[in-house]
N, C-alpha and C. Protein backbone atom coordinates (compact mmCIF):
# COMPACT_ATOMS: atom_id res chain seq x y z
N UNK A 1 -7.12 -85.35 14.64
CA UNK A 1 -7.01 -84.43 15.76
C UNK A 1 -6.74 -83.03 15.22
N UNK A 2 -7.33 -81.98 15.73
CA UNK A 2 -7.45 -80.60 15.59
C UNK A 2 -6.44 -79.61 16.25
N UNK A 3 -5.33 -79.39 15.83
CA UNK A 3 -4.58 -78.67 16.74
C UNK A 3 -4.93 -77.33 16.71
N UNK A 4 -4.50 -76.33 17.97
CA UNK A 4 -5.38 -75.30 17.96
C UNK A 4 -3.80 -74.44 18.03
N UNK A 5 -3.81 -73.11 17.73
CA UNK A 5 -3.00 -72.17 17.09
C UNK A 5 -1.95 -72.31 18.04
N UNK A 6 -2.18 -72.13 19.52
CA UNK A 6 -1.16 -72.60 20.90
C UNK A 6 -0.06 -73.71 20.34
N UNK A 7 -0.43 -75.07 19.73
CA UNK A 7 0.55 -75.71 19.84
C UNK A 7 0.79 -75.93 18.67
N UNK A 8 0.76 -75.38 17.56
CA UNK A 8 1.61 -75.41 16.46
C UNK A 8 3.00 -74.21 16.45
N UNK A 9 3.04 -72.95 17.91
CA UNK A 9 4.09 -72.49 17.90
C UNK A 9 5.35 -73.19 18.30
N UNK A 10 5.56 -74.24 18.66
CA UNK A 10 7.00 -74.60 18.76
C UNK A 10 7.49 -75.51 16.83
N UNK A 11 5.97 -75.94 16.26
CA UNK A 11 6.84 -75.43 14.80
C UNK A 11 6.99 -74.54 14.10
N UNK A 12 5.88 -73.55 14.14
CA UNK A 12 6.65 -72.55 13.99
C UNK A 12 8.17 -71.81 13.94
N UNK A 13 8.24 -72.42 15.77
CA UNK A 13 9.82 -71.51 15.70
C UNK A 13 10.97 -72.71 15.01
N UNK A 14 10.74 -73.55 14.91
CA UNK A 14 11.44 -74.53 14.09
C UNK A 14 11.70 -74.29 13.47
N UNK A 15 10.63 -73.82 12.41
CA UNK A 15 10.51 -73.55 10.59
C UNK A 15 11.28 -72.12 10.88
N UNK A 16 11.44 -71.29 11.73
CA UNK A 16 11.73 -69.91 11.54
C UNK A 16 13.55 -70.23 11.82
N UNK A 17 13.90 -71.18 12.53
CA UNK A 17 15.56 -71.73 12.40
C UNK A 17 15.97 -72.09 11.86
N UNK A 18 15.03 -72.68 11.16
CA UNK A 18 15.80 -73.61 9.59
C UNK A 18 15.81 -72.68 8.67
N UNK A 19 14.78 -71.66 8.25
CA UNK A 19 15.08 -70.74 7.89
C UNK A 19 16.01 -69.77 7.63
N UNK A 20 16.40 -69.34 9.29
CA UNK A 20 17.27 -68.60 9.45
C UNK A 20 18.55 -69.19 8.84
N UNK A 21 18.83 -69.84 9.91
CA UNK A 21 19.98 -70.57 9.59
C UNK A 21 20.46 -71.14 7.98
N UNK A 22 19.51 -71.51 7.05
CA UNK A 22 19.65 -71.59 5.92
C UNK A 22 19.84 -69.99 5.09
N UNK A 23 19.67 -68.85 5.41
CA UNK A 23 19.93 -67.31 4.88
C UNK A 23 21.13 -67.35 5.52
N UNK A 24 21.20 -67.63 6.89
CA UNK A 24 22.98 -67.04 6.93
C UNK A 24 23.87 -68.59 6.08
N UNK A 25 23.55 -70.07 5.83
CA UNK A 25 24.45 -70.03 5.11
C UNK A 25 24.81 -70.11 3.90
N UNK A 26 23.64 -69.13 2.95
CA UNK A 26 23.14 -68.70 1.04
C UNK A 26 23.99 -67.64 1.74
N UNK A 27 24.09 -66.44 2.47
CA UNK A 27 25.04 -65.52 2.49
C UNK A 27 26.50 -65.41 3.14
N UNK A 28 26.68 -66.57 3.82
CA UNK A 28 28.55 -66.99 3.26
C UNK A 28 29.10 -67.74 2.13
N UNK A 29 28.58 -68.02 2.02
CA UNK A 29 28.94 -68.79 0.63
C UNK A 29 28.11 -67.81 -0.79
N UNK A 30 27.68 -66.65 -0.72
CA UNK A 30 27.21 -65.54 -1.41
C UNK A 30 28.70 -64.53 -1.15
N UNK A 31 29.09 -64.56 -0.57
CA UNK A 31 30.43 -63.20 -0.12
C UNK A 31 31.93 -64.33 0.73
N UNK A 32 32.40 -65.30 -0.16
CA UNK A 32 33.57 -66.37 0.61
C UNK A 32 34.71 -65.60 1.22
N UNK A 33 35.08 -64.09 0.42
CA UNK A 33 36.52 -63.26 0.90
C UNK A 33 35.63 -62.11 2.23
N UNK A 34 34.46 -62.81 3.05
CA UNK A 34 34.26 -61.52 3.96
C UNK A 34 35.15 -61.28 5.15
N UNK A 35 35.71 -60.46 5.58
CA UNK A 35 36.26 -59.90 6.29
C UNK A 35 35.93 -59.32 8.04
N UNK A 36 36.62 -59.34 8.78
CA UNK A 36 36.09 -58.53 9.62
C UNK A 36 36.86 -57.45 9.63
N UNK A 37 36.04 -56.35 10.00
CA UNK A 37 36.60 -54.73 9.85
C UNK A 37 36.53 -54.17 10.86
N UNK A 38 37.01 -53.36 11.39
CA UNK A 38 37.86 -52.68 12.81
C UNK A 38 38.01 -51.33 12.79
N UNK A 39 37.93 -50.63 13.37
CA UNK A 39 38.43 -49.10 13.17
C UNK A 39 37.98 -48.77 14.66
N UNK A 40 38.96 -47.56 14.37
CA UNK A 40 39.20 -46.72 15.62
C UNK A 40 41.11 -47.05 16.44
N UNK A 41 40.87 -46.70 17.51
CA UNK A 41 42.74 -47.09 18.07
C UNK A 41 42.47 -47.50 19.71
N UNK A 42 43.27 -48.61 19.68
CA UNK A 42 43.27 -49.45 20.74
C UNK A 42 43.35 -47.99 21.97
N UNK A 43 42.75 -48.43 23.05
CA UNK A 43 43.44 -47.52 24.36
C UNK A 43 44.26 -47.98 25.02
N UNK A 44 45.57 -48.11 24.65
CA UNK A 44 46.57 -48.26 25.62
C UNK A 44 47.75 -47.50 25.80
N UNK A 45 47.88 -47.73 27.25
CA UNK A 45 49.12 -46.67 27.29
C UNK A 45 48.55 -45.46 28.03
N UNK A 46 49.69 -44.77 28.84
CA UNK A 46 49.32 -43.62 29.27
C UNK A 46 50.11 -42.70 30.06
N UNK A 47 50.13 -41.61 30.69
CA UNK A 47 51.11 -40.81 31.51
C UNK A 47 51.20 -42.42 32.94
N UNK A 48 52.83 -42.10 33.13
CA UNK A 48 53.52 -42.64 34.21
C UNK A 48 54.55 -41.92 35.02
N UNK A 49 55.00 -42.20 35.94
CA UNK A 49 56.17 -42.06 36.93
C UNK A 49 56.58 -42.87 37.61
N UNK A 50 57.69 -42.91 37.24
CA UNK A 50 58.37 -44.48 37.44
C UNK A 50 59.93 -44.52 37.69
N UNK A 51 60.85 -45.40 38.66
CA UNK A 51 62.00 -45.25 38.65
C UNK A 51 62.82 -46.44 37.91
N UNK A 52 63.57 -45.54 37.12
CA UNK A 52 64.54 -46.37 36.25
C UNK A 52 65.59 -47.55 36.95
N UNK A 53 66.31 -48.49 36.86
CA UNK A 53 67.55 -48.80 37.62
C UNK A 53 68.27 -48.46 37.71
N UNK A 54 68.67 -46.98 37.22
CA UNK A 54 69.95 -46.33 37.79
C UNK A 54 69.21 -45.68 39.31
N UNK A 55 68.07 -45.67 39.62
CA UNK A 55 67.57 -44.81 41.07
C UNK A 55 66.69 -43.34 40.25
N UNK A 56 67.12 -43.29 39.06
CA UNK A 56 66.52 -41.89 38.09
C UNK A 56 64.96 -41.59 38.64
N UNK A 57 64.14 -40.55 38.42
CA UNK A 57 62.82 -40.61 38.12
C UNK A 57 62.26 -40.64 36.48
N UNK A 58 61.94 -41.25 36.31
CA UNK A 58 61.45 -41.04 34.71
C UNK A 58 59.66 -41.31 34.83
N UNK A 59 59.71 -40.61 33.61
CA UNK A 59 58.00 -40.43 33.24
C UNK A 59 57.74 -40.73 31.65
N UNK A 60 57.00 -41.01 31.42
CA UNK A 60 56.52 -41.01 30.17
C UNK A 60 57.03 -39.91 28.98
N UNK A 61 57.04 -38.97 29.72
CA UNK A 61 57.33 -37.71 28.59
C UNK A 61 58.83 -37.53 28.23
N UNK A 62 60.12 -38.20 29.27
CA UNK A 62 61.23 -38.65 28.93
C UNK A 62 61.85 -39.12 27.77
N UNK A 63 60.42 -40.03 27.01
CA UNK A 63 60.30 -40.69 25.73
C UNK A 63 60.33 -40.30 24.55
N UNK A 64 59.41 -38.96 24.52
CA UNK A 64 58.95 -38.10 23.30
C UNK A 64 60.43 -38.37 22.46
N UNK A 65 59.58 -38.85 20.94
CA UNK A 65 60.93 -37.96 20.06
C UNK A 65 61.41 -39.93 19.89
N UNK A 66 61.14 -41.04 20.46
CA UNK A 66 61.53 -41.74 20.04
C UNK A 66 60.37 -43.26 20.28
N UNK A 67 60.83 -43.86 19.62
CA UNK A 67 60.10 -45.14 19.74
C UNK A 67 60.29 -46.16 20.96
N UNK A 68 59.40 -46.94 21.38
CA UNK A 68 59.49 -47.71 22.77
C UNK A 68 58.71 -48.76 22.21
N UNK A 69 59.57 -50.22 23.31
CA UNK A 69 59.00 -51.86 22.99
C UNK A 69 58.91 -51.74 24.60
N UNK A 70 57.55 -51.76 24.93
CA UNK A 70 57.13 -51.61 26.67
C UNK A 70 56.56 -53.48 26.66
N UNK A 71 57.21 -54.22 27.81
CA UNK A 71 56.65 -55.30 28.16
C UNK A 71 56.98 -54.90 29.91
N UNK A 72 56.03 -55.71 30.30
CA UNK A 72 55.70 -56.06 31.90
C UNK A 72 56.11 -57.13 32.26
N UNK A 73 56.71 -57.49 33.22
CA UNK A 73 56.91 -58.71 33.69
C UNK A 73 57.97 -58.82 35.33
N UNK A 74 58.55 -59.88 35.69
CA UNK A 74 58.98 -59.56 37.10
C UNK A 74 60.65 -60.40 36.59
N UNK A 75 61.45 -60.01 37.52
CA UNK A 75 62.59 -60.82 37.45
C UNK A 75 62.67 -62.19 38.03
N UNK A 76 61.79 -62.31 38.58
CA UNK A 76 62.11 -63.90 38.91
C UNK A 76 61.04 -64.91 38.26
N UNK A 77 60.75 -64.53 37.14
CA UNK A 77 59.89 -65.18 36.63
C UNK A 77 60.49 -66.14 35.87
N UNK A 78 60.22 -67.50 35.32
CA UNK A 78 61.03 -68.60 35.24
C UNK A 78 61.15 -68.94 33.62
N UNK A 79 60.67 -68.20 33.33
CA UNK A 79 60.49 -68.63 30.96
C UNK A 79 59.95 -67.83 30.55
N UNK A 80 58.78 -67.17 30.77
CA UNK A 80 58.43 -66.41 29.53
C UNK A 80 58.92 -64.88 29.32
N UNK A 81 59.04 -64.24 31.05
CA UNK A 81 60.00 -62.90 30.68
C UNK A 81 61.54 -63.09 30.08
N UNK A 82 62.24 -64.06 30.34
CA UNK A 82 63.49 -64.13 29.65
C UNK A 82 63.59 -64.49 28.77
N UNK A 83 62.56 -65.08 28.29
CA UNK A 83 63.07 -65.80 26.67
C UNK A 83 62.49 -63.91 26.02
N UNK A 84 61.26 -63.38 26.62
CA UNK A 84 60.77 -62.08 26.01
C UNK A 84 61.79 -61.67 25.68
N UNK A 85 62.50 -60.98 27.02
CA UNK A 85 63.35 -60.09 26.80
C UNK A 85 64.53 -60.02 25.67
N UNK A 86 64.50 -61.62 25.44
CA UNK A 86 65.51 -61.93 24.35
C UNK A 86 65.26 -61.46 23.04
N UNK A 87 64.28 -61.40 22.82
CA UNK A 87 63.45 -61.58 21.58
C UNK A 87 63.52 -60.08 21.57
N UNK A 88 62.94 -59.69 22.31
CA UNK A 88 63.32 -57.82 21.96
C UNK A 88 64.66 -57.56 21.43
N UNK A 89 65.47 -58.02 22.62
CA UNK A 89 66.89 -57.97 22.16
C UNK A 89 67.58 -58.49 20.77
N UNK A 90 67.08 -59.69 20.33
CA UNK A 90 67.25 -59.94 18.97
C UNK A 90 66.74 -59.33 18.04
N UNK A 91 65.77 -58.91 18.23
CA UNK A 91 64.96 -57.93 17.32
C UNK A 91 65.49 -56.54 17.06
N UNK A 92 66.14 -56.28 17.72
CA UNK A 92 66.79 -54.54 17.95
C UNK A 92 67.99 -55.05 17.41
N UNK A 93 68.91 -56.22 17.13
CA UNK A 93 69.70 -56.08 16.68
C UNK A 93 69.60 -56.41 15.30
N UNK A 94 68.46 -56.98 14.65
CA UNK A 94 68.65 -57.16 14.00
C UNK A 94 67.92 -56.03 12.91
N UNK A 95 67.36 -54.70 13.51
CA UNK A 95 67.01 -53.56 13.15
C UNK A 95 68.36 -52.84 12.82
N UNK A 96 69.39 -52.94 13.00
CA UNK A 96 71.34 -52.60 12.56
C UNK A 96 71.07 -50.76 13.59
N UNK A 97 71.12 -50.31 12.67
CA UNK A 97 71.32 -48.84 13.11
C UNK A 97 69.79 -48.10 13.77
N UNK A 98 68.97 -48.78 13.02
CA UNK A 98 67.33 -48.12 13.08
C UNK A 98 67.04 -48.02 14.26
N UNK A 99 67.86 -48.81 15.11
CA UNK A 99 67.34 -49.25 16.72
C UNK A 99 68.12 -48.50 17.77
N UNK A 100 68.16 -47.41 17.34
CA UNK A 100 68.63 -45.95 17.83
C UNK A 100 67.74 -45.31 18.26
N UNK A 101 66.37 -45.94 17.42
CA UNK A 101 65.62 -44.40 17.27
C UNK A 101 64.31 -45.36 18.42
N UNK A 102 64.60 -46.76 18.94
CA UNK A 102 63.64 -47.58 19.85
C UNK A 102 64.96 -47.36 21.29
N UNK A 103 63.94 -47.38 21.89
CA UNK A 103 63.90 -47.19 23.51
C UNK A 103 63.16 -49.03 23.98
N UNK A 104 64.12 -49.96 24.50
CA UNK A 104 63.10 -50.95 25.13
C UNK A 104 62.70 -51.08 26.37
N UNK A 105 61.44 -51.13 26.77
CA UNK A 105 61.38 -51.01 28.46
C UNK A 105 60.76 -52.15 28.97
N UNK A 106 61.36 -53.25 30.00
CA UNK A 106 60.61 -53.34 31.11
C UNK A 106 60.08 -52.93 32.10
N UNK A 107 58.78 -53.37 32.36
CA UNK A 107 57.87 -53.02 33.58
C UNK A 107 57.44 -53.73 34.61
N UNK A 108 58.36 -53.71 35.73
CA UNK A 108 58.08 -54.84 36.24
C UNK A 108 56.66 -54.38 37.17
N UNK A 109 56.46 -56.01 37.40
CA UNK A 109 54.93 -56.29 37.99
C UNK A 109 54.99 -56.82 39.92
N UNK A 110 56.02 -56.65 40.10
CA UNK A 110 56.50 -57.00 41.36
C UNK A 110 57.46 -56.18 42.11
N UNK A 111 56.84 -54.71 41.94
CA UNK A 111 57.56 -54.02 42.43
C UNK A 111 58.13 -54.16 44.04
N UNK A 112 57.40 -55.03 45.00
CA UNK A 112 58.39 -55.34 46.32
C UNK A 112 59.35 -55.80 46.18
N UNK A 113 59.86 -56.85 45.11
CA UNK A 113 60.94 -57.64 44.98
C UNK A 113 61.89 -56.66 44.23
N UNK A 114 61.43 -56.28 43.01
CA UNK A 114 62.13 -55.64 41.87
C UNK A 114 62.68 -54.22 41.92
N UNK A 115 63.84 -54.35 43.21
CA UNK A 115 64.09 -52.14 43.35
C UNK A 115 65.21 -52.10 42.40
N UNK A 116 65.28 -50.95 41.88
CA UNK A 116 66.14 -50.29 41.12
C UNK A 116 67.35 -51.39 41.20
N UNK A 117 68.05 -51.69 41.88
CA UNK A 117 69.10 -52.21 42.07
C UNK A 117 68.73 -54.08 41.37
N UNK A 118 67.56 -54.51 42.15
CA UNK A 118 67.58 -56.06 41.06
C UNK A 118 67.12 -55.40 39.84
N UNK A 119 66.62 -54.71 39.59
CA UNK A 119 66.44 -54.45 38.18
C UNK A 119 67.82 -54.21 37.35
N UNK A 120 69.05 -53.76 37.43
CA UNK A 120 69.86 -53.30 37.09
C UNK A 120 70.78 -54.39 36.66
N UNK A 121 70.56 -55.33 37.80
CA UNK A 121 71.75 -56.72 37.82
C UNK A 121 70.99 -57.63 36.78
N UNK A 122 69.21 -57.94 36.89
CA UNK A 122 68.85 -58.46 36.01
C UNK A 122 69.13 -58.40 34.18
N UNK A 123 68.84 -56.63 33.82
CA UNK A 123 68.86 -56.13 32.64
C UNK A 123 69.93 -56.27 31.79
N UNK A 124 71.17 -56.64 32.92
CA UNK A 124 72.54 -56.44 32.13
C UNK A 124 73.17 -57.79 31.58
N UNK A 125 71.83 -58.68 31.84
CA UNK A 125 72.19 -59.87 31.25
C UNK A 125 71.57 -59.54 29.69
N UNK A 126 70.87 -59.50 29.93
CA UNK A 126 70.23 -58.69 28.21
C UNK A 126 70.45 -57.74 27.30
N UNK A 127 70.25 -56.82 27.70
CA UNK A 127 70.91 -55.82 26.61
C UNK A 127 71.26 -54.56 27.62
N UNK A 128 72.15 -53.53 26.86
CA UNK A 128 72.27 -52.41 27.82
C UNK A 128 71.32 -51.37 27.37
N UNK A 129 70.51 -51.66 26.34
CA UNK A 129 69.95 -50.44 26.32
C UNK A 129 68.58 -50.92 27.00
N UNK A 130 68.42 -51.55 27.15
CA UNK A 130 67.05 -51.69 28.27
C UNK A 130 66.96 -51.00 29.62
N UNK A 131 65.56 -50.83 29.47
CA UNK A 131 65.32 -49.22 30.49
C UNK A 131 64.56 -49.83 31.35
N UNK A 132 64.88 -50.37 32.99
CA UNK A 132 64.02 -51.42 33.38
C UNK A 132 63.23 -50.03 34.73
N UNK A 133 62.03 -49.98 34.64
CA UNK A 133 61.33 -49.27 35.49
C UNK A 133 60.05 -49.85 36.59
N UNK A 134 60.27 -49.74 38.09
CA UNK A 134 59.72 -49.87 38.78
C UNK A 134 59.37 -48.90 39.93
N UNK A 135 58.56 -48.96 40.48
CA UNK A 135 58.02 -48.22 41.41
C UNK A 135 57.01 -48.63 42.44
N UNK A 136 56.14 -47.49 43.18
CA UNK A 136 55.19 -48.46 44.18
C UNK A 136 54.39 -48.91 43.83
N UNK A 137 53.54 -50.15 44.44
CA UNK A 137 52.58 -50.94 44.23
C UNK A 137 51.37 -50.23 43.63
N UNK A 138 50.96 -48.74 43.91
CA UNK A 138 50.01 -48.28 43.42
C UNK A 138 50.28 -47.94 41.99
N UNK A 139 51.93 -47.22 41.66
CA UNK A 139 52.24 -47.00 40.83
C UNK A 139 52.25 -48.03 39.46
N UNK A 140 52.67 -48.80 40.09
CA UNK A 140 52.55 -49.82 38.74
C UNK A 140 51.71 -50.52 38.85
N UNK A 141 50.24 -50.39 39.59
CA UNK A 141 49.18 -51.05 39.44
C UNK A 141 48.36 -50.20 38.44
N UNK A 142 48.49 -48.91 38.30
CA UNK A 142 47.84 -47.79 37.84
C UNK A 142 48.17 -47.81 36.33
N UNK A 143 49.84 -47.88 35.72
CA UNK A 143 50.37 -48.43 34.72
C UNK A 143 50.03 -49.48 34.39
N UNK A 144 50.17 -50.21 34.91
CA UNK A 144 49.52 -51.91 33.81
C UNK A 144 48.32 -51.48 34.10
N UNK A 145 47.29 -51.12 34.62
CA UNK A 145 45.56 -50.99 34.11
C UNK A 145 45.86 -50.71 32.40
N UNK A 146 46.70 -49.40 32.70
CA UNK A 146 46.47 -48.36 31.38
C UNK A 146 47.15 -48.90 29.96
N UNK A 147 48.10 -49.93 30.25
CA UNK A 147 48.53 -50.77 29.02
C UNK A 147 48.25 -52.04 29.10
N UNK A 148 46.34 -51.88 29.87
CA UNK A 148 45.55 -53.41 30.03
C UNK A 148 46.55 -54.76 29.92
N UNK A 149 47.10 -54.36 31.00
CA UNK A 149 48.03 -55.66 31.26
C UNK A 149 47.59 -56.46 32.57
N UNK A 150 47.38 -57.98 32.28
CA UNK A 150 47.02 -58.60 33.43
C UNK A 150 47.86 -59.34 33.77
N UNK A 151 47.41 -59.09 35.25
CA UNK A 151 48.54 -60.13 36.49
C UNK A 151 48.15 -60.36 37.28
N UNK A 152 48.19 -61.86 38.14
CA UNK A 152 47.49 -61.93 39.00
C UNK A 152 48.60 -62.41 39.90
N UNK A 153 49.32 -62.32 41.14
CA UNK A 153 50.18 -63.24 41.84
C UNK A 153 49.30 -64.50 42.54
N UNK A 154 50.42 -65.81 42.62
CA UNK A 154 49.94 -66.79 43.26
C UNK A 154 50.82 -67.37 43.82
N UNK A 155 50.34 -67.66 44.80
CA UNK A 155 51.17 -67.97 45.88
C UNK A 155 51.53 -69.80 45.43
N UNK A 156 52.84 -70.01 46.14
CA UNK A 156 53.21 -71.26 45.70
C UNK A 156 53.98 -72.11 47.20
N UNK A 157 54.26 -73.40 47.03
CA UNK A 157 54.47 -73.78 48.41
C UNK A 157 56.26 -73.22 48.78
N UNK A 158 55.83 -72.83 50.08
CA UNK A 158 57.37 -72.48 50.93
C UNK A 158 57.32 -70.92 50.87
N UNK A 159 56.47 -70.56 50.60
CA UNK A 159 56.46 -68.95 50.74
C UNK A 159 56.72 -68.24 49.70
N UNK A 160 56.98 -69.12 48.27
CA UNK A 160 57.22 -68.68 46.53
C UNK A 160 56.37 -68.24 46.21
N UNK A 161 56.47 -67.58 44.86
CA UNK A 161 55.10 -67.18 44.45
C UNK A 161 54.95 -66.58 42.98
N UNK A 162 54.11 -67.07 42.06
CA UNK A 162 54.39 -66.62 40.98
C UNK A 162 53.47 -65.50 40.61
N UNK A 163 54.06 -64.76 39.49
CA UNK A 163 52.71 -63.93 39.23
C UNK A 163 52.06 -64.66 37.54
N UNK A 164 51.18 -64.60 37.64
CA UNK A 164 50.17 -65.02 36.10
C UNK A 164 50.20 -63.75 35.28
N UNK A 165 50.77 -63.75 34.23
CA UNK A 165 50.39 -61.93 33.27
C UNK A 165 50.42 -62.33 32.07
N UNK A 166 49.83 -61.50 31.41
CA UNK A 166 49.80 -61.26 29.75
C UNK A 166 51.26 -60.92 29.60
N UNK A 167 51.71 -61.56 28.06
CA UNK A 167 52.85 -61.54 27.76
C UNK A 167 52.42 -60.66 26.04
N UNK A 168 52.82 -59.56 26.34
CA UNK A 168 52.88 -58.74 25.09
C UNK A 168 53.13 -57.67 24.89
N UNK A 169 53.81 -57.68 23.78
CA UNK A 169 55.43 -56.78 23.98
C UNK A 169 54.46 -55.62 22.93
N UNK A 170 54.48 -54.43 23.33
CA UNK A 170 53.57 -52.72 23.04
C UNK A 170 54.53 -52.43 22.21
N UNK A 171 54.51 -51.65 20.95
CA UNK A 171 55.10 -50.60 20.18
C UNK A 171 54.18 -49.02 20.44
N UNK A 172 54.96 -48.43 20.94
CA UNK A 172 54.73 -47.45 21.29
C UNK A 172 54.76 -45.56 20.47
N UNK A 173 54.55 -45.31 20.04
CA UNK A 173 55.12 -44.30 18.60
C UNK A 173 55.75 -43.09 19.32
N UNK A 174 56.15 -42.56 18.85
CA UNK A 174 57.70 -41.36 18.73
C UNK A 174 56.36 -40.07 19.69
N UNK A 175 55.09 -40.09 19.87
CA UNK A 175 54.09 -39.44 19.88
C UNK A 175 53.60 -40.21 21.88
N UNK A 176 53.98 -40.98 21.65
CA UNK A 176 53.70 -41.59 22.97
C UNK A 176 51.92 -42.72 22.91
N UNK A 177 52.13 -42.19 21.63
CA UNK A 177 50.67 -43.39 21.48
C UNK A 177 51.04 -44.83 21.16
N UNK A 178 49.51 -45.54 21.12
CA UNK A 178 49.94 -47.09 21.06
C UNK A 178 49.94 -47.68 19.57
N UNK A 179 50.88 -47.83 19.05
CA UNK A 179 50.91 -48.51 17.69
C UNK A 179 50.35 -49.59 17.40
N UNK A 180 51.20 -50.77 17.84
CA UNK A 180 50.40 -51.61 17.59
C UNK A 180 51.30 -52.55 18.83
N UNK A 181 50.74 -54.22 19.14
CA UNK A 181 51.21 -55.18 19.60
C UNK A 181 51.79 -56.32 19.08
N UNK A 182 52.83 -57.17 19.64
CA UNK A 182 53.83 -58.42 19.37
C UNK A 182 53.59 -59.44 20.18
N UNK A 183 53.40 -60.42 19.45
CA UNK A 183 53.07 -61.59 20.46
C UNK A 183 54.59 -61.99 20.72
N UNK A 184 54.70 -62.46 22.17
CA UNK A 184 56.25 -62.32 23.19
C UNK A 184 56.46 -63.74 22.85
N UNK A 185 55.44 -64.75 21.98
CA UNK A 185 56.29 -65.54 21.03
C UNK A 185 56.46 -65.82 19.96
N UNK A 186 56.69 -64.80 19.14
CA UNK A 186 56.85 -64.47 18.23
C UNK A 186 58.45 -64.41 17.67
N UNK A 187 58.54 -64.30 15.99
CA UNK A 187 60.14 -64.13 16.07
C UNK A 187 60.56 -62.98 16.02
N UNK A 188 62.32 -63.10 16.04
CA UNK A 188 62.44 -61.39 15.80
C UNK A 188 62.49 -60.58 14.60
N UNK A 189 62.65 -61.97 13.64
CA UNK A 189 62.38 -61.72 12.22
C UNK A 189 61.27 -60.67 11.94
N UNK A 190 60.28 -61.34 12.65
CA UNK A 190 58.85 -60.87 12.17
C UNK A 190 58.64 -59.50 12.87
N UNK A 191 59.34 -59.50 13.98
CA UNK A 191 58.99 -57.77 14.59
C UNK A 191 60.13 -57.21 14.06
N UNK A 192 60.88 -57.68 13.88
CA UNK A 192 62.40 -56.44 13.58
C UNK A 192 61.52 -56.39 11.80
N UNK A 193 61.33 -57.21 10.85
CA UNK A 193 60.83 -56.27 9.83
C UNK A 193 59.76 -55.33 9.81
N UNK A 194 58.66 -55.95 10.79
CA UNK A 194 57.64 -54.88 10.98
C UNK A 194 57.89 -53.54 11.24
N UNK A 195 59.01 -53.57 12.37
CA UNK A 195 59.02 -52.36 13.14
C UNK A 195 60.00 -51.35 11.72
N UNK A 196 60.94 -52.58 11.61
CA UNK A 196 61.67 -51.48 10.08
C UNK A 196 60.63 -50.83 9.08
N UNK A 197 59.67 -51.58 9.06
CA UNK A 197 58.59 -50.67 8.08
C UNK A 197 58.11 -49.31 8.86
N UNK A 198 57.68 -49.56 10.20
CA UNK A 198 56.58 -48.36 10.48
C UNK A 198 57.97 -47.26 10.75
N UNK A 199 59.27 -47.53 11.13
CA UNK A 199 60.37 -46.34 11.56
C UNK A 199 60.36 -45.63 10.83
């Protein structure tokens, strides 16, 4: 039988996969230490206005001149903001004196529940230097866009309700830019030496 040029293209593309696929794997095993490479600076972070738990107004520019550990989260959230907050807190102490020059902030994500006042009673279980800031719904919807923080609330039975968010704790630089990020389970070992390097 005579095949005509039409149906020898599906071996064709056969022979052209085995192919392929045989060049990409002569060139990993040609280069075993390759890397992936990155450049440029994350976008996060940005101008805010926001009220502290003393009732204060604070803004972003309040900051200048020192370092900030910015996480988001709500007070009635049931494990992962409190164990966070701990972890900051262990981490700053175990920075001794250096942690003068860090500012830590919560942001809460539930600003109907969270006014100045539960923020205040919450924070003081944790540390005193925590700077807990909330404001209106637009306000801190506008803020977590800008330090791409996600949250979603969900409703739960009896009228409860949780919110779903990214858990990750921002280093923020003396400049108001974004340094780098901490995974919120992480130890404090590992961020309190990091952060002692970049201070």
């Amino acid at each position: 039988m005579i095949r005509t040029p039409q149906a020898l293209i599906p071996y064709a593309l056969a022979l052209a996969c085995i192919a392929a696929g045989s060049l990409w794997h002569l060139a990993g095993q040609a280069s075993p230490d390759r890397r992936v490479v990155s450049a440029g600076i994350a976008q996060v972070g940005g101008p805010f206005s926001l009220t502290d738990q003393n009732g204060a107004a604070r803004t972003d520019a309040d900051f200048r001149g020192r370092w900030m550990l910015i996480y988001f989260g709500y007070t009635n959230c049931p494990d992962v903001c409190p164990v966070t907050l701990a972890l900051m807190s262990e981490a700053l102490k175990q920075l001794g004196s250096a942690a003068d020059r860090v500012v830590p902030v919560f942001i809460t994500l539930d600003p109907r529940h969270d006014t100045p006042k539960v923020m205040k009673f919450y924070l003081a279980s944790f540390d005193r230097r925590f700077v807990g800031l909330t404001g209106s719904s637009g306000a801190i919807a506008k803020v977590a866009s800008e330090y791409r923080v996600y949250s979603v609330r969900r409703p739960l039975s009896g009228g409860a309700y949780a919110i779903d968010h990214s858990s990750v704790i921002c280093l923020m630089g003396p400049d108001g830019k974004f340094v780098t990020a901490y995974d919120g389970a992480g130890a404090p070992e590992t961020i309190a030496a990091d952060m002692r390097r970049r201070l």
